[in-house]
Structure formats: structure tokens, C-alpha cells
Protein backbone atom coordinates (compact mmCIF):
# COMPACT_ATOMS: atom_id res chain seq x y z
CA UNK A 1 76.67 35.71 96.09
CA UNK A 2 78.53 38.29 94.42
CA UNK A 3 79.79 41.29 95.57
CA UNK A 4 80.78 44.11 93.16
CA UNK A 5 84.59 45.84 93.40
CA UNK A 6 83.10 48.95 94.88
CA UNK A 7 81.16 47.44 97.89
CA UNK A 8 84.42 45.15 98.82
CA UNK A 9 86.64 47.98 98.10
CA UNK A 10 84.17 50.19 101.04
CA UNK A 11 84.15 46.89 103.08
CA UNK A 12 87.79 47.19 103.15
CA UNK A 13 88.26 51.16 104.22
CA UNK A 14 88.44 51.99 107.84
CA UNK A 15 84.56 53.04 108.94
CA UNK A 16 83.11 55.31 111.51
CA UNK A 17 80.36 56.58 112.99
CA UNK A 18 79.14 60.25 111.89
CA UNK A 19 75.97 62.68 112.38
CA UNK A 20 75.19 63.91 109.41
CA UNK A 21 72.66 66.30 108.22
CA UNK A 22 71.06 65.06 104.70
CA UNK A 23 69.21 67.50 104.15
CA UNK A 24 67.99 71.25 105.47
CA UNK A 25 65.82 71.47 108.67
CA UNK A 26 66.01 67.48 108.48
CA UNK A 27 66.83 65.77 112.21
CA UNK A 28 70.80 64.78 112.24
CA UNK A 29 71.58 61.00 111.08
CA UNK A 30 73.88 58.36 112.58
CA UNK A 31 76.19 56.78 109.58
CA UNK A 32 78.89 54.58 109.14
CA UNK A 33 81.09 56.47 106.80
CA UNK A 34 84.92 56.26 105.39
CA UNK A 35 86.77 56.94 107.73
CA UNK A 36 88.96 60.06 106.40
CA UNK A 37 92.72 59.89 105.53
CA UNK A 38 94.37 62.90 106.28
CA UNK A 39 96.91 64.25 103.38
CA UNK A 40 98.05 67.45 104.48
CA UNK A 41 99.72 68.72 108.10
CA UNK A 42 97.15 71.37 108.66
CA UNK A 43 94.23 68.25 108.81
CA UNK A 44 93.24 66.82 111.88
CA UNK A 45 90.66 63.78 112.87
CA UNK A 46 89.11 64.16 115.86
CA UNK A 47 88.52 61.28 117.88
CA UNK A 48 85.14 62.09 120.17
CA UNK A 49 84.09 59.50 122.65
């Protein structure tokens, strides 16, 4: 089996869950995303449970 550099490199990251709309007037979708780093001190991740 091989795996390419970019799908171990995602396999690697941090992952959440995340409703997200793809498209207009589409229903919302449950993901597993990146989870998001936060560079700046005027970020914040909210944690929702």
C-alpha cells in the first residue's frame, strides 16, 4: 500500500469535527477537518461539547 506525503502529512495534523456548509441552501455537513493552529493573540478555538 502506499500512501502519498500529503495524506500522511493530514493523518498526522490534529482533526476535529466541524459543520460545514458546502454549498448555498445545502443542509450543514459533519467533517473531520484540521484542526486550526492559532498564530495570532486576538484568535481563539472554541472548544463546544
Amino acid at each position: 500500500m502506499h500512501i502519498s506525503r500529503t495524506c500522511s502529512a493530514v493523518a498526522r495534523q490534529a482533526l476535529m469535527r466541524a459543520w460545514q456548509v458546502q454549498a448555498p441552501a445545502e443542509p450543514l455537513q459533519l467533517n473531520m477537518v484540521p484542526k486550526p493552529v492559532i498564530t495570532a493573540s486576538d484568535q481563539v478555538l472554541v472548544r463546544v461539547k
